[in-house]
PDB file of N, CA and C in Angstrom:
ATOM      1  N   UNK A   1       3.240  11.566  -7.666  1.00  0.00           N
ATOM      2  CA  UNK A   1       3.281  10.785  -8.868  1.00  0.00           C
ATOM      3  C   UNK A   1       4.618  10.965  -9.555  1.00  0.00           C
ATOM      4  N   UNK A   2       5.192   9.793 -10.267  1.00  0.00           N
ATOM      5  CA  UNK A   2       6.111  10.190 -10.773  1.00  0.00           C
ATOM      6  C   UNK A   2       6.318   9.732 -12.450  1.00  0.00           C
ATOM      7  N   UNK A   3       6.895  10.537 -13.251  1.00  0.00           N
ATOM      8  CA  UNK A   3       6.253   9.849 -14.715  1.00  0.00           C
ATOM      9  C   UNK A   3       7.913   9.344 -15.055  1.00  0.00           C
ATOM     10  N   UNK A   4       7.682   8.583 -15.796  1.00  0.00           N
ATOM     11  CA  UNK A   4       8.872   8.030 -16.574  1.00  0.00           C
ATOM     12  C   UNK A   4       8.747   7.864 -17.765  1.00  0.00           C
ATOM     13  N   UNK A   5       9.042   8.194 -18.741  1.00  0.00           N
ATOM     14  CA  UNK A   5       8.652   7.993 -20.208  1.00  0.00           C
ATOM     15  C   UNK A   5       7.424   8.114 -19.904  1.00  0.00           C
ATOM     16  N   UNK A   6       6.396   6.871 -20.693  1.00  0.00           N
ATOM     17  CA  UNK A   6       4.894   7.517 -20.987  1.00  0.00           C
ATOM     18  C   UNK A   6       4.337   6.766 -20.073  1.00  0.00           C
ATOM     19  N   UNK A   7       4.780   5.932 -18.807  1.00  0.00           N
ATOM     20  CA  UNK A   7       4.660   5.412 -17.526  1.00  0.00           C
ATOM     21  C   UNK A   7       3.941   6.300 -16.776  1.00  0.00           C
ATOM     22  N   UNK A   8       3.085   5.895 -16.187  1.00  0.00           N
ATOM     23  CA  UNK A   8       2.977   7.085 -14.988  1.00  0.00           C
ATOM     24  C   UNK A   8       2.908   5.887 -13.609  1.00  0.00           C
ATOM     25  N   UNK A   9       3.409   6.472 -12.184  1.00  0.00           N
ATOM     26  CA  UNK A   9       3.571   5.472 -11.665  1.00  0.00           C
ATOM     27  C   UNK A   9       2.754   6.331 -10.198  1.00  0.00           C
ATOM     28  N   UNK A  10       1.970   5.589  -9.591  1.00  0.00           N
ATOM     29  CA  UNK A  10       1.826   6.357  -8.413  1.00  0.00           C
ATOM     30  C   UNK A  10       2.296   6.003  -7.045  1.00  0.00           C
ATOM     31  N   UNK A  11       2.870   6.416  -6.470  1.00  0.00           N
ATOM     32  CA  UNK A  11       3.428   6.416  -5.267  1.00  0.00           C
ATOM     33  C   UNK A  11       2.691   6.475  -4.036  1.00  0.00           C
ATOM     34  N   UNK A  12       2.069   5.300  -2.853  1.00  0.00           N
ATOM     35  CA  UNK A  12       1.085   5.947  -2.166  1.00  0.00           C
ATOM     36  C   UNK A  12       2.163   6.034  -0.743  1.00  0.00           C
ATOM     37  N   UNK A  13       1.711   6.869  -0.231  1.00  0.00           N
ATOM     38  CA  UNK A  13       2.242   7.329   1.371  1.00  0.00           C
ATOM     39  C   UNK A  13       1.419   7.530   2.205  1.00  0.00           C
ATOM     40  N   UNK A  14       1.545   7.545   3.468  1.00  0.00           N
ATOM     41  CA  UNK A  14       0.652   8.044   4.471  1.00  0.00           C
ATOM     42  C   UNK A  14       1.415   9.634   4.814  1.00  0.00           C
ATOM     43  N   UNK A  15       0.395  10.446   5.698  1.00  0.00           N
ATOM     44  CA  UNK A  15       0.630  11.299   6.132  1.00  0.00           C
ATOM     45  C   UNK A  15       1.957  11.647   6.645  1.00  0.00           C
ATOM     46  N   UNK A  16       2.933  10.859   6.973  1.00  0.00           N
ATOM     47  CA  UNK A  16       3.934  10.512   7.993  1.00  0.00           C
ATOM     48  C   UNK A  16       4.869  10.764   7.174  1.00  0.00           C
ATOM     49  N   UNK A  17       4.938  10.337   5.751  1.00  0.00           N
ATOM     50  CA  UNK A  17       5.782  10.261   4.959  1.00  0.00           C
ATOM     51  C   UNK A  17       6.013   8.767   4.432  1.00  0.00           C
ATOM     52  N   UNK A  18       5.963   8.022   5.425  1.00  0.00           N
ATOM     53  CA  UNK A  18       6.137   6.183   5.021  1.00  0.00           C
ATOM     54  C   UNK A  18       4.868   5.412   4.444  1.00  0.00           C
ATOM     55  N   UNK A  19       5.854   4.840   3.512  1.00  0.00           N
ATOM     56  CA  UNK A  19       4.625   3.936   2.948  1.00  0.00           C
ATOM     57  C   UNK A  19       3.958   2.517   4.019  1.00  0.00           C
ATOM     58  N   UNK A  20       2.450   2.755   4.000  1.00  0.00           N
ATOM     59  CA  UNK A  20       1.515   1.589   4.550  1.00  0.00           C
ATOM     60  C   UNK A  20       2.627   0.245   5.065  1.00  0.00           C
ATOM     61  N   UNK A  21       3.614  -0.107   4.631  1.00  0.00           N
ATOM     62  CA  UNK A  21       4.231  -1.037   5.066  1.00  0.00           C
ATOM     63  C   UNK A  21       5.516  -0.511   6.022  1.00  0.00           C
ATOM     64  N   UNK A  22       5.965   0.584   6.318  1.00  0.00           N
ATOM     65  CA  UNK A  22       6.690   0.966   6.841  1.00  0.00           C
ATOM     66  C   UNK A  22       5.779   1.492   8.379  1.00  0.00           C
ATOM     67  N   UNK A  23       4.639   1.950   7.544  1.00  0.00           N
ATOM     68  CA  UNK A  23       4.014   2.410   8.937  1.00  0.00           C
ATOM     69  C   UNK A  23       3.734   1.093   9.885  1.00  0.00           C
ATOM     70  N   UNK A  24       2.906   0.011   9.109  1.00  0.00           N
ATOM     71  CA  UNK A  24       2.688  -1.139  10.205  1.00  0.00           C
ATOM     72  C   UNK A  24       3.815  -1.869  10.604  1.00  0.00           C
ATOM     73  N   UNK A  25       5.119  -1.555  10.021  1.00  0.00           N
ATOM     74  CA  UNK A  25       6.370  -2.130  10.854  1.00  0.00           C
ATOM     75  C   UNK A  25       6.564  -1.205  12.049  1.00  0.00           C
ATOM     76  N   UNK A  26       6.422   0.086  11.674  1.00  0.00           N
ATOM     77  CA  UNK A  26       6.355   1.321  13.030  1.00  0.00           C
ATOM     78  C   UNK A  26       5.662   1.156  14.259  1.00  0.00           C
ATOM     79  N   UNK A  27       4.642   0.993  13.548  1.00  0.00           N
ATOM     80  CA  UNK A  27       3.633   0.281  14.934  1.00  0.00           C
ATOM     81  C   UNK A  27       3.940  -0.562  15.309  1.00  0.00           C
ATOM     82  N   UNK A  28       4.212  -1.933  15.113  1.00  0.00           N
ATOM     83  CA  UNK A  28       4.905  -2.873  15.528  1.00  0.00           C
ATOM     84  C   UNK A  28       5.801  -2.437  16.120  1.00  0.00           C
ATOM     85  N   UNK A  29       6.643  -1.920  15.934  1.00  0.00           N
ATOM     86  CA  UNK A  29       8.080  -1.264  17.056  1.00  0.00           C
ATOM     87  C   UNK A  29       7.644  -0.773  18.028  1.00  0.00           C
ATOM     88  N   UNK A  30       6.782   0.137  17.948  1.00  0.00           N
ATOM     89  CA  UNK A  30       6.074   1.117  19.061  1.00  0.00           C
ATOM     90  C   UNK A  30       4.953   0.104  20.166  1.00  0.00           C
ATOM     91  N   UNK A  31       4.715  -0.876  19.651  1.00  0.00           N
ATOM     92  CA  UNK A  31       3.735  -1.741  20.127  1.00  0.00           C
ATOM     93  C   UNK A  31       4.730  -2.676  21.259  1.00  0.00           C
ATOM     94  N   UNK A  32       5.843  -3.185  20.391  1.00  0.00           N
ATOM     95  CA  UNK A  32       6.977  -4.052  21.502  1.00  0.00           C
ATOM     96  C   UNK A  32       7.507  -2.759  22.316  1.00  0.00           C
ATOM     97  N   UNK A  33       7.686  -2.193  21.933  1.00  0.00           N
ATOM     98  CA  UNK A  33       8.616  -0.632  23.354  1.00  0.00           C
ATOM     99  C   UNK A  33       7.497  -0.555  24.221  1.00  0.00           C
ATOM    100  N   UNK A  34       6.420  -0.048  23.998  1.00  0.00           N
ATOM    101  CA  UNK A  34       5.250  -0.447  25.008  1.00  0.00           C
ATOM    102  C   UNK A  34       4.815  -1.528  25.521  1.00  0.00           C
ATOM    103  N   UNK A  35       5.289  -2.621  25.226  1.00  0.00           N
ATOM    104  CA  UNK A  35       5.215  -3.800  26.046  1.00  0.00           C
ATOM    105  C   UNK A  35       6.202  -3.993  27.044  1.00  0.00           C
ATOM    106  N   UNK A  36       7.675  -3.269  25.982  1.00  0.00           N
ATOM    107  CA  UNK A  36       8.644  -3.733  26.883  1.00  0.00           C
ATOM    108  C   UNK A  36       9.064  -2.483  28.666  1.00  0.00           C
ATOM    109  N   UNK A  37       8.100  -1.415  28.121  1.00  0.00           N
ATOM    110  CA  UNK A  37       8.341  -0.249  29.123  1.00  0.00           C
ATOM    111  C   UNK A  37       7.794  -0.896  30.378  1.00  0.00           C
ATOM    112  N   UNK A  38       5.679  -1.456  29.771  1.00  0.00           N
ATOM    113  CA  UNK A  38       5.133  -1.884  30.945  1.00  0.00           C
ATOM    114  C   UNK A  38       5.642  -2.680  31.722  1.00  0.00           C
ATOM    115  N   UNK A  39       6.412  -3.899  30.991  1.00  0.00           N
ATOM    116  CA  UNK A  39       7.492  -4.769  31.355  1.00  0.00           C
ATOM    117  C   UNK A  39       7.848  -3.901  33.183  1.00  0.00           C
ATOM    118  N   UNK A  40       8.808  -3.233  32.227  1.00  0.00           N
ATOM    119  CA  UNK A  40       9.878  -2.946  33.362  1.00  0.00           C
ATOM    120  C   UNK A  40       9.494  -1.960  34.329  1.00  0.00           C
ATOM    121  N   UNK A  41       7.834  -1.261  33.658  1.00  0.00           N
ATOM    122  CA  UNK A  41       7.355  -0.643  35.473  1.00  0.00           C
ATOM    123  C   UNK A  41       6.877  -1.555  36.402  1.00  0.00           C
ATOM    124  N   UNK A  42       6.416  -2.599  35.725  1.00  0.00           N
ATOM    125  CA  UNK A  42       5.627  -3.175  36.661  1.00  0.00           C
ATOM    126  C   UNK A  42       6.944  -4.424  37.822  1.00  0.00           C
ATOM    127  N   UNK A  43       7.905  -4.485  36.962  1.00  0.00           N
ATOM    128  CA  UNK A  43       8.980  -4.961  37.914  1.00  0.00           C
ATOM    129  C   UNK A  43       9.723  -4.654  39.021  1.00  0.00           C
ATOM    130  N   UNK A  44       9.575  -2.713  38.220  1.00  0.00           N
ATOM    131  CA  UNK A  44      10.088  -2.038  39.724  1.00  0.00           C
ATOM    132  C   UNK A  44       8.988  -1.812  40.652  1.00  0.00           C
ATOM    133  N   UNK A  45       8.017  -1.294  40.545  1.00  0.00           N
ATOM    134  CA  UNK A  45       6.838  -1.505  40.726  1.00  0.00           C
ATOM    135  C   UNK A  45       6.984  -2.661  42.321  1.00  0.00           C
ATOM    136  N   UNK A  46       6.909  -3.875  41.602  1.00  0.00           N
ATOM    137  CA  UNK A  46       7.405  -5.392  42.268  1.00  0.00           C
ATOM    138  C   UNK A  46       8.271  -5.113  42.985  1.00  0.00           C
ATOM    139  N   UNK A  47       9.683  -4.410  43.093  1.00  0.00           N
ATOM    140  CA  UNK A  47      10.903  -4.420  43.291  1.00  0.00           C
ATOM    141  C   UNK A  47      10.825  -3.483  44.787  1.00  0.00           C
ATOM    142  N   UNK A  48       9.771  -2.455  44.406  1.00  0.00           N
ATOM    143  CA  UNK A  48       9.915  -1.507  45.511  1.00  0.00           C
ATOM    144  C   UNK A  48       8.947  -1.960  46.333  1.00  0.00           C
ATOM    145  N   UNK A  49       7.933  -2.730  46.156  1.00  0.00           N
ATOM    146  CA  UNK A  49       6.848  -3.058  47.016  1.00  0.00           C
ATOM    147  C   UNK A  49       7.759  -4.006  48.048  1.00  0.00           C
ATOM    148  N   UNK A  50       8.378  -5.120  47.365  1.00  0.00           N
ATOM    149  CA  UNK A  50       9.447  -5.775  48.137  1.00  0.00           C
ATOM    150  C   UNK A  50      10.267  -5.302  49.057  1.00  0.00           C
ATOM    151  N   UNK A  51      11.003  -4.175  48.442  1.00  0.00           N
ATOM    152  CA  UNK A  51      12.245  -3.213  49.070  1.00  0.00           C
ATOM    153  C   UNK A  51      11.104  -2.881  50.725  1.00  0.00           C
ATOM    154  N   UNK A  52       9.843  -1.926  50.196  1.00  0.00           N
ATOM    155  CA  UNK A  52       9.453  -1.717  51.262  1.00  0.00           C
ATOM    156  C   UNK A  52       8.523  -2.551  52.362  1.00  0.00           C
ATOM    157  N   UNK A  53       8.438  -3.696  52.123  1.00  0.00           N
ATOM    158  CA  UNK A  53       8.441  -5.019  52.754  1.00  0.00           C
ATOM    159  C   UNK A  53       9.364  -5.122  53.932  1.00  0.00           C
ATOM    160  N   UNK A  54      10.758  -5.322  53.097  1.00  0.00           N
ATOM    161  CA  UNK A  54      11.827  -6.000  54.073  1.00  0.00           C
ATOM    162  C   UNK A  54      12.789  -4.686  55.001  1.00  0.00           C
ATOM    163  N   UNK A  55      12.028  -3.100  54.995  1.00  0.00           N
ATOM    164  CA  UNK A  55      12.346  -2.147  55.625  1.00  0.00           C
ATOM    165  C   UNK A  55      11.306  -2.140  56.427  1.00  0.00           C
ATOM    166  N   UNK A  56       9.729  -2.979  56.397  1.00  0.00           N
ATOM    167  CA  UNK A  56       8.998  -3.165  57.389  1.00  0.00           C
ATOM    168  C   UNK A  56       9.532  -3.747  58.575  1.00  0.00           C
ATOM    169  N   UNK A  57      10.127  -4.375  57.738  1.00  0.00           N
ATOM    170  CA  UNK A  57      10.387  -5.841  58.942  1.00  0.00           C
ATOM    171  C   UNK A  57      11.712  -5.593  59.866  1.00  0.00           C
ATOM    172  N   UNK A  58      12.267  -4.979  58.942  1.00  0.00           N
ATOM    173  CA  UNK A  58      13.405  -4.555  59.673  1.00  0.00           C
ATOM    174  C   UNK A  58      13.262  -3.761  61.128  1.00  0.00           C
ATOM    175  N   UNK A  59      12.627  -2.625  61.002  1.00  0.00           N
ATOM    176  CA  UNK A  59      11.696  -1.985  61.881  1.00  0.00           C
ATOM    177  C   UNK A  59      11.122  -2.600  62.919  1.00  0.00           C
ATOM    178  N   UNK A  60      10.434  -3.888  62.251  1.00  0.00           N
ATOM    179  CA  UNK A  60       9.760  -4.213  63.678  1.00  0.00           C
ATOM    180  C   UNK A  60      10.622  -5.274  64.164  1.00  0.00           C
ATOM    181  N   UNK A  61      11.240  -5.532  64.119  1.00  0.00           N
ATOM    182  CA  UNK A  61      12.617  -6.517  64.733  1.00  0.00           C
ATOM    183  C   UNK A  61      13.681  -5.752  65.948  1.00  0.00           C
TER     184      UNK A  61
END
């Protein structure tokens, strides 16, 4: 709480330290980085299934 003259004003926070609107922008950040991680396993993921595809083939040629 913080008083100012005969004001009193209350301040709310979460546990974290950030206020309710800072936190659901947080999450939001944390929500796109986790989209964007799965993103890019599942490409290599793709990438190596491919890779070891065309070292099949190579092989049997």
């Amino acid at each position: 709480m913080q008083e100012s003259q005969n004001n009193v004003t209350e301040v709310v926070t979460t546990a974290s330290g950030l206020t309710p609107k800072e936190e659901k922008e947080a999450y939001k950040a944390l929500e796109r980085a986790r989209k964007r991680i799965e993103k890019e396993d599942k490409e290599r993921a793709e990438a190596l299934k491919l890779a070891e595809e065309q070292a099949r083939a190579q092989i049997a040629q």
